[in-house]
N, C-alpha and C. Protein backbone atom coordinates (compact mmCIF):
# COMPACT_ATOMS: atom_id res chain seq x y z
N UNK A 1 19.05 58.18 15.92
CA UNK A 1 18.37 59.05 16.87
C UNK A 1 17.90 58.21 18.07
N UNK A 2 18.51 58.60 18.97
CA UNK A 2 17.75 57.83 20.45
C UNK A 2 16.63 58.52 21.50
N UNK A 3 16.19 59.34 20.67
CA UNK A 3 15.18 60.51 21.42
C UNK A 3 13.53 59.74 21.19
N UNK A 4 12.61 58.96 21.89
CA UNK A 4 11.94 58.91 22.16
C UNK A 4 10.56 60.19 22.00
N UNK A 5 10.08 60.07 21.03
CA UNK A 5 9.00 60.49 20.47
C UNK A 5 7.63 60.57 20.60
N UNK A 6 7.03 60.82 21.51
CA UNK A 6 5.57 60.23 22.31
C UNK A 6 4.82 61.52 22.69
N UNK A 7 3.46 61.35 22.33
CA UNK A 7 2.50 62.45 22.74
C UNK A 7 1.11 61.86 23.61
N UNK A 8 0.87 62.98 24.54
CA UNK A 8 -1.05 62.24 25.22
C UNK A 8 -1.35 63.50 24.73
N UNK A 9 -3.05 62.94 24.52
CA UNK A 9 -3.53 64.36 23.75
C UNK A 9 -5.18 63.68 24.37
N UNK A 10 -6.04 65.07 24.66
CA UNK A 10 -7.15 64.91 24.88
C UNK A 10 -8.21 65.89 24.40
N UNK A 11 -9.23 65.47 24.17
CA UNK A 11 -10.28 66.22 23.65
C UNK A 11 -11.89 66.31 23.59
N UNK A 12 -12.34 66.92 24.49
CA UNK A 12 -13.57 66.48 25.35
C UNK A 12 -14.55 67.92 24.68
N UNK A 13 -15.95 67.27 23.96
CA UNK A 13 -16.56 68.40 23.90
C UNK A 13 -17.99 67.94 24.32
N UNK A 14 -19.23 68.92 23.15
CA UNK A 14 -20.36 68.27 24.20
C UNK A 14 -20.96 66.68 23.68
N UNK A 15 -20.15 66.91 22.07
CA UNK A 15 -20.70 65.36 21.73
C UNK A 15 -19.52 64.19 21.91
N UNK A 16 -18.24 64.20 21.99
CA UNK A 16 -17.28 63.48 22.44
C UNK A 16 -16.25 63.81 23.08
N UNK A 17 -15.32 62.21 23.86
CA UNK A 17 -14.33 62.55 24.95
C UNK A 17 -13.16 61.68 24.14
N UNK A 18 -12.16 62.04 23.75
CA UNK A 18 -11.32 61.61 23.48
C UNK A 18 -10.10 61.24 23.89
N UNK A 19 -9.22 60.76 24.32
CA UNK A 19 -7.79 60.61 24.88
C UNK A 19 -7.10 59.72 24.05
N UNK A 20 -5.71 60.29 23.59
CA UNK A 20 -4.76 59.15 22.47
C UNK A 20 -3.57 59.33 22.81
N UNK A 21 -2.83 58.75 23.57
CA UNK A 21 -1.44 58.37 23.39
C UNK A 21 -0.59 57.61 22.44
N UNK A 22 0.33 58.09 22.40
CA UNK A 22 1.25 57.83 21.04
C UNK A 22 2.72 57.42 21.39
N UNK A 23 3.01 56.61 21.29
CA UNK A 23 4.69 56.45 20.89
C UNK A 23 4.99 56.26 18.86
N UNK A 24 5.96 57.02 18.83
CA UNK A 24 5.58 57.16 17.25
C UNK A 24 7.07 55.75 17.22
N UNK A 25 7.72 55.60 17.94
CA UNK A 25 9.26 54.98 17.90
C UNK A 25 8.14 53.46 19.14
N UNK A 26 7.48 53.03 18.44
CA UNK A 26 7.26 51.80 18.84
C UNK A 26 7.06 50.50 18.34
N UNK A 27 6.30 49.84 18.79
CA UNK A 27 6.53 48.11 18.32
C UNK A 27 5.33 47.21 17.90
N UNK A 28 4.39 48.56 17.90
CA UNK A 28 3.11 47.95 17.23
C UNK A 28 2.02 47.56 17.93
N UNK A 29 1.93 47.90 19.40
CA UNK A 29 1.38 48.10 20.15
C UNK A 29 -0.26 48.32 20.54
N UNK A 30 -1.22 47.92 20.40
CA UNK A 30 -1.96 49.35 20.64
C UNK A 30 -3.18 48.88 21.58
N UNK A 31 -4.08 48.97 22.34
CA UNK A 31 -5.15 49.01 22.79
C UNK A 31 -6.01 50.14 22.25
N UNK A 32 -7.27 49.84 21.79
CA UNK A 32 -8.17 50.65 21.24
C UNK A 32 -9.64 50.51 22.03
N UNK A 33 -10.16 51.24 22.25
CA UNK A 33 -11.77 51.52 22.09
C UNK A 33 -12.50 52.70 21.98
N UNK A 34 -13.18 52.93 21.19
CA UNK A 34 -13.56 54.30 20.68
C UNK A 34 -15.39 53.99 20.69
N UNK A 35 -15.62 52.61 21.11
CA UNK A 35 -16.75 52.40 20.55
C UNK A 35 -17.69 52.42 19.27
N UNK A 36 -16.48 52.89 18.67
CA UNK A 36 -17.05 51.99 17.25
C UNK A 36 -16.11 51.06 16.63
N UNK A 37 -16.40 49.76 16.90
CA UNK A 37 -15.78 48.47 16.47
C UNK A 37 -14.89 48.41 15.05
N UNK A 38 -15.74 48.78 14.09
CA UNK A 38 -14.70 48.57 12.66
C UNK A 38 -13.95 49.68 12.91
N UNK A 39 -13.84 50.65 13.46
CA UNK A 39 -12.82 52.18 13.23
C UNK A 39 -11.52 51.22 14.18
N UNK A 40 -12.02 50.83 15.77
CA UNK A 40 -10.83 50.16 16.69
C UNK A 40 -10.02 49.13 15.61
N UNK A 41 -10.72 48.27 14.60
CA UNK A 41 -10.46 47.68 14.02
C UNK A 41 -9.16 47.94 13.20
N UNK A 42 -9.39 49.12 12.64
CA UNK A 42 -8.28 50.07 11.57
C UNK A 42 -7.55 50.79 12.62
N UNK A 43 -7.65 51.39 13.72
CA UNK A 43 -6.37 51.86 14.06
C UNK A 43 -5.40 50.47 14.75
N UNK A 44 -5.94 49.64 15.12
CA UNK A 44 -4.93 48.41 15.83
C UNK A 44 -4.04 48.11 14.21
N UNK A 45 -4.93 48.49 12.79
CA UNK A 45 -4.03 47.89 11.89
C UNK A 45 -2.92 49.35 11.74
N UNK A 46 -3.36 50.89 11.74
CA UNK A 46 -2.21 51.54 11.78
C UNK A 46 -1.09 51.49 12.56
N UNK A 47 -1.31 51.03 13.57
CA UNK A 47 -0.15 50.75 14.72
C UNK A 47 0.47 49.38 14.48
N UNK A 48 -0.06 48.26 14.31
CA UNK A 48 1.22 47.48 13.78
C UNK A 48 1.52 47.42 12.64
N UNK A 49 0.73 47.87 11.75
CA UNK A 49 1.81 48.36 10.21
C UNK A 49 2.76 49.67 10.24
N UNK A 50 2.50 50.68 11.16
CA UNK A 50 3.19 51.58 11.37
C UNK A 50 4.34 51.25 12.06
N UNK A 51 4.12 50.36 13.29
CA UNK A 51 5.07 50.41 14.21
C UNK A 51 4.62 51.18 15.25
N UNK A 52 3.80 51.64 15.27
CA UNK A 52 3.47 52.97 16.37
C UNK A 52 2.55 51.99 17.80
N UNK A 53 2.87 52.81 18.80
CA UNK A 53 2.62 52.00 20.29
C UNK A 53 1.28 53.36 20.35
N UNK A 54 0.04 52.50 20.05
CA UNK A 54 -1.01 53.66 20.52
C UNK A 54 -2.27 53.15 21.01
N UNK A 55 -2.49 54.06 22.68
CA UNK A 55 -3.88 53.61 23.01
C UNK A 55 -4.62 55.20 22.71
N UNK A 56 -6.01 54.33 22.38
CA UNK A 56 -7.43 55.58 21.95
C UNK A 56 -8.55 55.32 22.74
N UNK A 57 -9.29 56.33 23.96
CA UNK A 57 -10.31 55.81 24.29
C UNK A 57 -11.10 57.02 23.87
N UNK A 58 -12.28 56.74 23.35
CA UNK A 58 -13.50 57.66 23.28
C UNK A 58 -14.83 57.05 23.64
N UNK A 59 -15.48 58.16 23.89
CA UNK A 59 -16.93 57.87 24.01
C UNK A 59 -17.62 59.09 23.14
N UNK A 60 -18.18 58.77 22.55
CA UNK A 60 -19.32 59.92 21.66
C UNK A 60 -20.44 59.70 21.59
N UNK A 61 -21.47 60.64 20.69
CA UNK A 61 -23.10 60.36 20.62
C UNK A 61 -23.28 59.44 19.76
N UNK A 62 -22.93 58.43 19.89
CA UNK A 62 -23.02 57.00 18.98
C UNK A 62 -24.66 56.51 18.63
N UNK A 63 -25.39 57.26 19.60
CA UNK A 63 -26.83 57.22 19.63
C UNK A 63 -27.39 57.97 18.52
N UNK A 64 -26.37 58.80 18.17
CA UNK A 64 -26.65 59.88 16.93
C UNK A 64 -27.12 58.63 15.40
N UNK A 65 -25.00 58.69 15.70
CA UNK A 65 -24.49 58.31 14.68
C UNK A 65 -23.03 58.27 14.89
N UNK A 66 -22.22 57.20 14.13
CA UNK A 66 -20.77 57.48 14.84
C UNK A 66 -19.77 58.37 14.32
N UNK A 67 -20.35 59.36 13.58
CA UNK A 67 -19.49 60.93 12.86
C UNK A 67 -18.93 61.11 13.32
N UNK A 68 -19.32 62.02 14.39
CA UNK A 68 -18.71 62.41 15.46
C UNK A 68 -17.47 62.44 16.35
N UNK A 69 -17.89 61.20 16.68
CA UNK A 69 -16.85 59.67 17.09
C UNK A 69 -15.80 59.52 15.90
N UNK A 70 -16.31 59.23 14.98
CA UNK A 70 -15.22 59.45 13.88
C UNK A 70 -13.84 60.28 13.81
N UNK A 71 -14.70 61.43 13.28
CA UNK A 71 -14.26 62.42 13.19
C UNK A 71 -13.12 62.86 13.95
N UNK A 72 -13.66 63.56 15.44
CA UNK A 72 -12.57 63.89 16.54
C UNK A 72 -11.96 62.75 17.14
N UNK A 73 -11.77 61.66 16.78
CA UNK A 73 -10.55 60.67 16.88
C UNK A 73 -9.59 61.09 15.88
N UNK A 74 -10.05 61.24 15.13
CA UNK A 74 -8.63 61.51 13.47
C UNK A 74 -8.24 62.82 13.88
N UNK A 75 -9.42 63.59 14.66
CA UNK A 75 -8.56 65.16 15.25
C UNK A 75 -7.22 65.35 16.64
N UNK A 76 -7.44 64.30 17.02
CA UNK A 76 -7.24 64.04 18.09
C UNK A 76 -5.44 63.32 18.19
N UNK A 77 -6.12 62.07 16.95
CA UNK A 77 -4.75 61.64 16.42
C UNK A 77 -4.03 62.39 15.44
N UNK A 78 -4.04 63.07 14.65
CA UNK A 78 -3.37 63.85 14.16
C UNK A 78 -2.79 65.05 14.70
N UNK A 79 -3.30 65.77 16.20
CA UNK A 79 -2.45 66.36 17.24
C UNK A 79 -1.69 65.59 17.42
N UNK A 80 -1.46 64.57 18.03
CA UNK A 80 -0.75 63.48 18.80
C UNK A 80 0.06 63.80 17.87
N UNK A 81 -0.02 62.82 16.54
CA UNK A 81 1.09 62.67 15.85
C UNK A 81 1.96 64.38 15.06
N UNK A 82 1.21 65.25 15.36
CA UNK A 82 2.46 66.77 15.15
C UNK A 82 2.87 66.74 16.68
N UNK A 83 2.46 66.70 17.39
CA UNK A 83 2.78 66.76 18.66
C UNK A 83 4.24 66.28 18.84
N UNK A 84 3.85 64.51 18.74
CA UNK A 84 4.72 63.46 18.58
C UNK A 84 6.05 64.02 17.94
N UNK A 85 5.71 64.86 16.69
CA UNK A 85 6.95 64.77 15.55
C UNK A 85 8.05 65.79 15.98
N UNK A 86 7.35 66.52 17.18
CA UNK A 86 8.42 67.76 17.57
C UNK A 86 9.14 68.89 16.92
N UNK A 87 10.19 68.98 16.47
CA UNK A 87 10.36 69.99 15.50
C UNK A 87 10.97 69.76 13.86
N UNK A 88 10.64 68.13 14.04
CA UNK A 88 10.75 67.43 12.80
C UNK A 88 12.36 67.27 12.07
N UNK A 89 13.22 68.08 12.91
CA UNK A 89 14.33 68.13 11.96
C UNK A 89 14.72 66.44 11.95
N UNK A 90 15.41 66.11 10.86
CA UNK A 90 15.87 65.13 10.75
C UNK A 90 15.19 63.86 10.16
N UNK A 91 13.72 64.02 10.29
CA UNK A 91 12.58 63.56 10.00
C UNK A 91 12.70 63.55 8.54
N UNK A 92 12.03 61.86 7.98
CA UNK A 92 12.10 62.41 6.53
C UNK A 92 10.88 62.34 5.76
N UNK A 93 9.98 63.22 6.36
CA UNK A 93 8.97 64.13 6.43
C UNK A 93 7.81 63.33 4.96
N UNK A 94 8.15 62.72 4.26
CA UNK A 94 7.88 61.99 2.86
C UNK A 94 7.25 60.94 3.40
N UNK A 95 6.19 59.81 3.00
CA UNK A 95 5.96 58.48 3.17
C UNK A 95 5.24 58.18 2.26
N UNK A 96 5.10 56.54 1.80
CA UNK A 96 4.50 56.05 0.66
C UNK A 96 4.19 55.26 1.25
N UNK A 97 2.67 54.50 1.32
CA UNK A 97 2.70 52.91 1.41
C UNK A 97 2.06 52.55 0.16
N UNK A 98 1.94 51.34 0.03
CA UNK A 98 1.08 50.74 -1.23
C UNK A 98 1.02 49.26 -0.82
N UNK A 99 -0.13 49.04 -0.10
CA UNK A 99 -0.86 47.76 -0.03
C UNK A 99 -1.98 47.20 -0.59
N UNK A 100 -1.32 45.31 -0.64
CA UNK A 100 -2.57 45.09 -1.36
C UNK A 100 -3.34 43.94 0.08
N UNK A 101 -4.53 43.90 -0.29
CA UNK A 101 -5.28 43.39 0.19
C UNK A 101 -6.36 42.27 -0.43
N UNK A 102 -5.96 41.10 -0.46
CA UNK A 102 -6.77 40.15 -1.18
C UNK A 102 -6.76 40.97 -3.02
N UNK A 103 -8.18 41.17 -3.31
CA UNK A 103 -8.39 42.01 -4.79
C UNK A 103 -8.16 43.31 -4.72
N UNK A 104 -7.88 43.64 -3.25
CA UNK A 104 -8.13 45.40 -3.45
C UNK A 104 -6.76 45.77 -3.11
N UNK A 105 -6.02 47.18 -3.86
CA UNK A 105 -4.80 47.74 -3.55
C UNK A 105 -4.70 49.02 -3.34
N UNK A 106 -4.16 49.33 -2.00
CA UNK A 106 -4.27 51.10 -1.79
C UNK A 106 -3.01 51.41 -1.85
N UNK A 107 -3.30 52.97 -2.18
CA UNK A 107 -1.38 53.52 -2.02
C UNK A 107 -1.84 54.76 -1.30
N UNK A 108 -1.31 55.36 -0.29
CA UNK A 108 -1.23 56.20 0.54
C UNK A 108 -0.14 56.94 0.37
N UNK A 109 -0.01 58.25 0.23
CA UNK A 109 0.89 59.39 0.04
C UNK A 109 1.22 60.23 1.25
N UNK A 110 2.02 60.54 1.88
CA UNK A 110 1.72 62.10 2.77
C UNK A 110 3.12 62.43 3.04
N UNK A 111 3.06 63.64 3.44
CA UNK A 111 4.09 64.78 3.38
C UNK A 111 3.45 65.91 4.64
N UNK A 112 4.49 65.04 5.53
CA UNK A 112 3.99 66.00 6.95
C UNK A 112 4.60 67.32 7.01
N UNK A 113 4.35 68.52 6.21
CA UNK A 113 4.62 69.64 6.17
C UNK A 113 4.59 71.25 6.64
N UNK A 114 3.31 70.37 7.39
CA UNK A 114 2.79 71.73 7.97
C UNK A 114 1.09 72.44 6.77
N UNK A 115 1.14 72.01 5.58
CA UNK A 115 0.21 72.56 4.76
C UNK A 115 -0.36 71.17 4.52
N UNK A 116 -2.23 71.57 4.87
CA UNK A 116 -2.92 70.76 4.87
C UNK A 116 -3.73 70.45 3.62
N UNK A 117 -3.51 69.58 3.48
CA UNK A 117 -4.44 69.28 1.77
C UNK A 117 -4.93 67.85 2.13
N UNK A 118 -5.66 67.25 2.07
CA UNK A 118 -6.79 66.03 1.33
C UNK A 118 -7.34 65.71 0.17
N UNK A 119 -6.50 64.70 -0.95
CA UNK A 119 -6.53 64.18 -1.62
C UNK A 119 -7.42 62.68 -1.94
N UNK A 120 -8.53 62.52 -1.57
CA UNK A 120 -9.29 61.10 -1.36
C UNK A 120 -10.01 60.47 -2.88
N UNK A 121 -9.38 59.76 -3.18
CA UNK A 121 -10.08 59.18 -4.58
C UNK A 121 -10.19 57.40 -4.11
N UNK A 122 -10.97 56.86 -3.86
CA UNK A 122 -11.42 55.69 -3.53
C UNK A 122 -13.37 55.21 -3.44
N UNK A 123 -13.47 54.73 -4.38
CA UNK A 123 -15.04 54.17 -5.21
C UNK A 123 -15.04 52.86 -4.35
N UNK A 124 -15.59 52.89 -3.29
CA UNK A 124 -15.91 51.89 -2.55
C UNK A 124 -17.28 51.30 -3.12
N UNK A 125 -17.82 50.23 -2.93
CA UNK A 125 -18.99 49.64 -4.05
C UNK A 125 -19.94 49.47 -3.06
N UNK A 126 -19.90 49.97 -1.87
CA UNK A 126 -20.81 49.61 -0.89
C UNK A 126 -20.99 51.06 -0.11
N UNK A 127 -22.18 51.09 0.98
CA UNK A 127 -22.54 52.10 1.50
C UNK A 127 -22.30 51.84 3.27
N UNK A 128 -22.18 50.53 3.26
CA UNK A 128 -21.58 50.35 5.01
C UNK A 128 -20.61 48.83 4.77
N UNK A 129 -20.33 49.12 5.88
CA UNK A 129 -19.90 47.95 6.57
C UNK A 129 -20.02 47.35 7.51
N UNK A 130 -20.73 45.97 7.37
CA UNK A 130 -21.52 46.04 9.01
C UNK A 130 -21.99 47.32 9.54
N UNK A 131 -22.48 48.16 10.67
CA UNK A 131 -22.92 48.92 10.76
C UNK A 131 -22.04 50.29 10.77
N UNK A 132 -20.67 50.60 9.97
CA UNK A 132 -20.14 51.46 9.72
C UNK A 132 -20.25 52.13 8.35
N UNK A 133 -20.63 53.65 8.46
CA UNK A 133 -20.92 54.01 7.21
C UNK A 133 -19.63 54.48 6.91
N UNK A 134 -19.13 53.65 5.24
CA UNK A 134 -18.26 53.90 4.57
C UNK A 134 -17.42 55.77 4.76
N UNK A 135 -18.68 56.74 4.30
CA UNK A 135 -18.09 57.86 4.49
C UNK A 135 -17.73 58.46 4.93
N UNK A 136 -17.69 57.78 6.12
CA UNK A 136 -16.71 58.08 7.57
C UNK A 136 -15.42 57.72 7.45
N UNK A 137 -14.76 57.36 6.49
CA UNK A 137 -13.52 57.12 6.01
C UNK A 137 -12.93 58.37 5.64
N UNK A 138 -13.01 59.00 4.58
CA UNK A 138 -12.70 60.26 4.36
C UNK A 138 -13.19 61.02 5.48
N UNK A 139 -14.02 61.10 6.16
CA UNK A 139 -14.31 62.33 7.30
C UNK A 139 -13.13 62.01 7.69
N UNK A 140 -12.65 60.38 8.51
CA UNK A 140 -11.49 60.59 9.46
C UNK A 140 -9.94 61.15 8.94
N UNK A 141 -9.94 61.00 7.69
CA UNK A 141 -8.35 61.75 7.34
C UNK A 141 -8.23 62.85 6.65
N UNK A 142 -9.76 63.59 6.31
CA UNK A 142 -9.77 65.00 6.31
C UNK A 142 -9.64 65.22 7.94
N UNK A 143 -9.87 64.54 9.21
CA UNK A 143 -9.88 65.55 10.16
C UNK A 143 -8.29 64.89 10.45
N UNK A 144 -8.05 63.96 10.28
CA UNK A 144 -6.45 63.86 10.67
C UNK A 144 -5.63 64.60 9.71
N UNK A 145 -5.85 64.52 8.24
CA UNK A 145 -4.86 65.70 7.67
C UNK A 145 -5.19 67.17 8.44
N UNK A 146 -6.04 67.99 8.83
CA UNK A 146 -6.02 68.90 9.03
C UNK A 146 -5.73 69.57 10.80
N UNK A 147 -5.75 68.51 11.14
CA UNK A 147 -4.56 68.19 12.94
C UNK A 147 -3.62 68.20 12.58
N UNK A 148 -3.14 67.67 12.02
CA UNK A 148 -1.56 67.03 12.12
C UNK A 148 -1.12 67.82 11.01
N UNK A 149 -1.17 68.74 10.05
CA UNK A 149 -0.85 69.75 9.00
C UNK A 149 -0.14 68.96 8.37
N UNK A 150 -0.83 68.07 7.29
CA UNK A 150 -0.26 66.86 6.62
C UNK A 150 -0.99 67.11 5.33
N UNK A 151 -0.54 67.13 3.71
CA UNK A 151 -0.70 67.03 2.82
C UNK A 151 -0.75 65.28 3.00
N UNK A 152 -2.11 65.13 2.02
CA UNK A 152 -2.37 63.58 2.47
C UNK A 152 -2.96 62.85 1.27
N UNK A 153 -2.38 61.95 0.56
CA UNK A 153 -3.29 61.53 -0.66
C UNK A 153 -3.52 60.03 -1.13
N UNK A 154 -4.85 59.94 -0.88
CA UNK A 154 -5.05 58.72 -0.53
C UNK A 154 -6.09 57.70 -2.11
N UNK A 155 -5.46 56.90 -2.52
CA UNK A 155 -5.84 56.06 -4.06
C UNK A 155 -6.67 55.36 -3.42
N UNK A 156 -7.22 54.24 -3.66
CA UNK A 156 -8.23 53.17 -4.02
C UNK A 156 -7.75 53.11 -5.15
N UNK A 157 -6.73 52.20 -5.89
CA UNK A 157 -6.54 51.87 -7.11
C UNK A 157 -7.59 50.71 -7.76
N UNK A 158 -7.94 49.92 -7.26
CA UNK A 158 -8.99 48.47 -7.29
C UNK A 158 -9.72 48.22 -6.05
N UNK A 159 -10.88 47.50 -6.19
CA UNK A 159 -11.05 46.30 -5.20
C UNK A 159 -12.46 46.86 -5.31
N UNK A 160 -13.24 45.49 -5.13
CA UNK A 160 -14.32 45.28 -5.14
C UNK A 160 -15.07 45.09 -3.80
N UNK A 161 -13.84 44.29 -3.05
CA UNK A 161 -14.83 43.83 -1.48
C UNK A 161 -14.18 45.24 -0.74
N UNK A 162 -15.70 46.19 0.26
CA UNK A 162 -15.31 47.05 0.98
C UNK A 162 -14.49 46.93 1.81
N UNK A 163 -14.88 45.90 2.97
CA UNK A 163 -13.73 45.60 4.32
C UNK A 163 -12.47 45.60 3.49
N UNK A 164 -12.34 45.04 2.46
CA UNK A 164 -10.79 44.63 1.77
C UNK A 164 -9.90 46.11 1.75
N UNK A 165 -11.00 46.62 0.76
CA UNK A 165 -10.32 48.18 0.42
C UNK A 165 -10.13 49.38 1.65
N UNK A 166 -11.24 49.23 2.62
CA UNK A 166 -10.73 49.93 3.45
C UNK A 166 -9.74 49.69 4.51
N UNK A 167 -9.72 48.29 4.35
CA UNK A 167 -8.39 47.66 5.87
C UNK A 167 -6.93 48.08 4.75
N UNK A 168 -7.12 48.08 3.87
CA UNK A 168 -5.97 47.80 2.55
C UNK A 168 -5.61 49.83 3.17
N UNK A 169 -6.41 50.31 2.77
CA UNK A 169 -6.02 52.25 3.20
C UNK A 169 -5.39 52.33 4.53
N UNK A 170 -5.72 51.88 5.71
CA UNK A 170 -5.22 52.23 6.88
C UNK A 170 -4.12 51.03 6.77
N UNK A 171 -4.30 49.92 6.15
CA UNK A 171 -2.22 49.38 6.52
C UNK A 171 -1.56 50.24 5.96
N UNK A 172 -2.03 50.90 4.57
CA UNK A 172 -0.97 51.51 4.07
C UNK A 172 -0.74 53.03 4.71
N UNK A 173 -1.70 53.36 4.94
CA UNK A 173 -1.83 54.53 6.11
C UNK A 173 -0.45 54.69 7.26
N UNK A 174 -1.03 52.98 7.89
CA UNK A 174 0.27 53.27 8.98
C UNK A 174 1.73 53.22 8.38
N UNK A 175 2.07 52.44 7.17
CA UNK A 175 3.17 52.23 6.65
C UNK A 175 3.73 53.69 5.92
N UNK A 176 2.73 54.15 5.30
CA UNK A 176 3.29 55.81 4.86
C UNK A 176 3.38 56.73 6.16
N UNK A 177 3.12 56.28 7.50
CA UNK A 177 3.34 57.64 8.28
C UNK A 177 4.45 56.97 8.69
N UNK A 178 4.61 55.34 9.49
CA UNK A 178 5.99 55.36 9.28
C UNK A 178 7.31 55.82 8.81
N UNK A 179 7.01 55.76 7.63
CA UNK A 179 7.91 56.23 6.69
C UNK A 179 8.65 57.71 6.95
N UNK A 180 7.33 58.22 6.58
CA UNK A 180 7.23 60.09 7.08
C UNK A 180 8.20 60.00 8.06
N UNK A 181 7.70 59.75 9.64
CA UNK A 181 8.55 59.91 10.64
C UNK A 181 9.37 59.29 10.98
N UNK A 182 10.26 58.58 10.19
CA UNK A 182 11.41 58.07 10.48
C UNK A 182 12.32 58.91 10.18
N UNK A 183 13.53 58.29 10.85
CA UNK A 183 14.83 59.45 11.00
C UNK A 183 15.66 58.89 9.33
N UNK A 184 15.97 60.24 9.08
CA UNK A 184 17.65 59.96 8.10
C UNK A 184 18.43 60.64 8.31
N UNK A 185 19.93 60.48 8.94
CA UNK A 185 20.75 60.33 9.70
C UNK A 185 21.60 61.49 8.69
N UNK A 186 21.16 61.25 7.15
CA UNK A 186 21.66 62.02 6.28
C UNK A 186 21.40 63.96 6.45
N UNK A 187 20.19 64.01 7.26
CA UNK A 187 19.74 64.94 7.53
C UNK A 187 19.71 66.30 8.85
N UNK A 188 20.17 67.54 8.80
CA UNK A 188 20.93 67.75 9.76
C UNK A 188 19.85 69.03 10.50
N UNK A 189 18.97 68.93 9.66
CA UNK A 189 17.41 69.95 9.75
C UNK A 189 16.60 69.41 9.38
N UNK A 190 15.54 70.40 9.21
CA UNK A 190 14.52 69.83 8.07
C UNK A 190 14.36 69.60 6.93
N UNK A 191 13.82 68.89 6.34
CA UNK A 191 13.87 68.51 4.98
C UNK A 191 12.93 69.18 3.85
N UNK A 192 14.09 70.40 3.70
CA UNK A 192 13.64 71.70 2.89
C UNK A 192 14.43 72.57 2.64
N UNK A 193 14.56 73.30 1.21
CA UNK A 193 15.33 74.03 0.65
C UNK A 193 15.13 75.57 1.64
N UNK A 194 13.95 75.85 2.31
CA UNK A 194 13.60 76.63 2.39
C UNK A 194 14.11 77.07 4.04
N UNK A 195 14.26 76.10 4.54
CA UNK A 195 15.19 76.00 5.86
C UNK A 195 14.00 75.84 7.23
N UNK A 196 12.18 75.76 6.65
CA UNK A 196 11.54 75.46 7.55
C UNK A 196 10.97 74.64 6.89
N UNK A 197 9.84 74.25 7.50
CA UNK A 197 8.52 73.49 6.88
C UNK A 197 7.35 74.55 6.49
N UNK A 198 6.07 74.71 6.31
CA UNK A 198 5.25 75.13 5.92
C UNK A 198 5.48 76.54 4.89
């Protein structure tokens, strides 16, 4: 496939401003700032484990708390990336990653289908990280599964150190959407008995 795959997507409300461009057919690319440091942290790792060329700028009520901020980034990117995927034929819509990270190992599932589900089982042993609260992890890929209409299921099989286990979810993150949106050549639609998606 030589068709170039790329979405801008924006999203401005009264507590945040979002903007995310996407090349999903890129080289690992990314400039980030969202203003919250450990989140920029994890998407620079989805984009070069993915392969994906992506800049994110936000500003939110960080004065709050960085939910918010959280949150409508994963909303934001998960437009992008249905956006990105176009009408999917050919796409082989499936991805797995499974990384390990020092003691800790994640496996990431998803199935960009159109039907949204969130699957999150991961016992992190801590309540922040540096000043990021852990449960802003699941906020961000319940709001990216439910943008991007992605059945999404995400392990914590081990690991004791937090940073470990959560950098360990978003490599494998970017490596299972990889996956998802790559082409198979074998494929002449979508990848479904049913002759659509959802």
């Amino acid at each position: 496939m030589t068709q170039k795959r790329s979405a801008s997507v924006t999203r401005k409300t009264k507590e945040t401003e979002i903007s995310v461009e996407l090349r999903v057919d890129g080289a690992g690319n990314a400039d980030i700032n969202t203003s919250v440091p450990f989140l920029d942290h994890m998407l620079e790792l989805v984009a070069k484990h993915g392969f994906f060329d992506l800049q994110v700028r936000a500003r939110g009520d960080t004065e709050i708390d960085d939910h918010h901020t959280v949150e409508d980034v994963g909303i934001t990117l998960g437009e992008a990336v249905e956006k990105a995927s176009g009408d999917k034929k050919g796409m082989a819509r499936y991805g797995v990653g499974i990384v390990p990270m020092n003691e800790s190992l994640a496996e990431v599932c998803i199935d960009l289908c159109g039907r949204v589900h969130l699957v999150y089982n991961a016992d992190l042993p801590r309540d922040k990280v540096g000043e990021f609260d852990i449960e802003l992890v699941q906020e961000f890929f319940r709001a990216f599964a439910a943008s991007s209409g992605a059945t999404l299921h995400i392990t914590l099989r081990y690991g004791t150190n937090a940073h470990h286990s959560i950098e360990a979810i978003f490599k494998a993150f970017g490596r299972a959407l990889d996956e998802a949106t790559s082409f198979d050549e074998r494929l002449k639609g979508v990848l479904s008995t049913k002759g659509t998606l959802k």
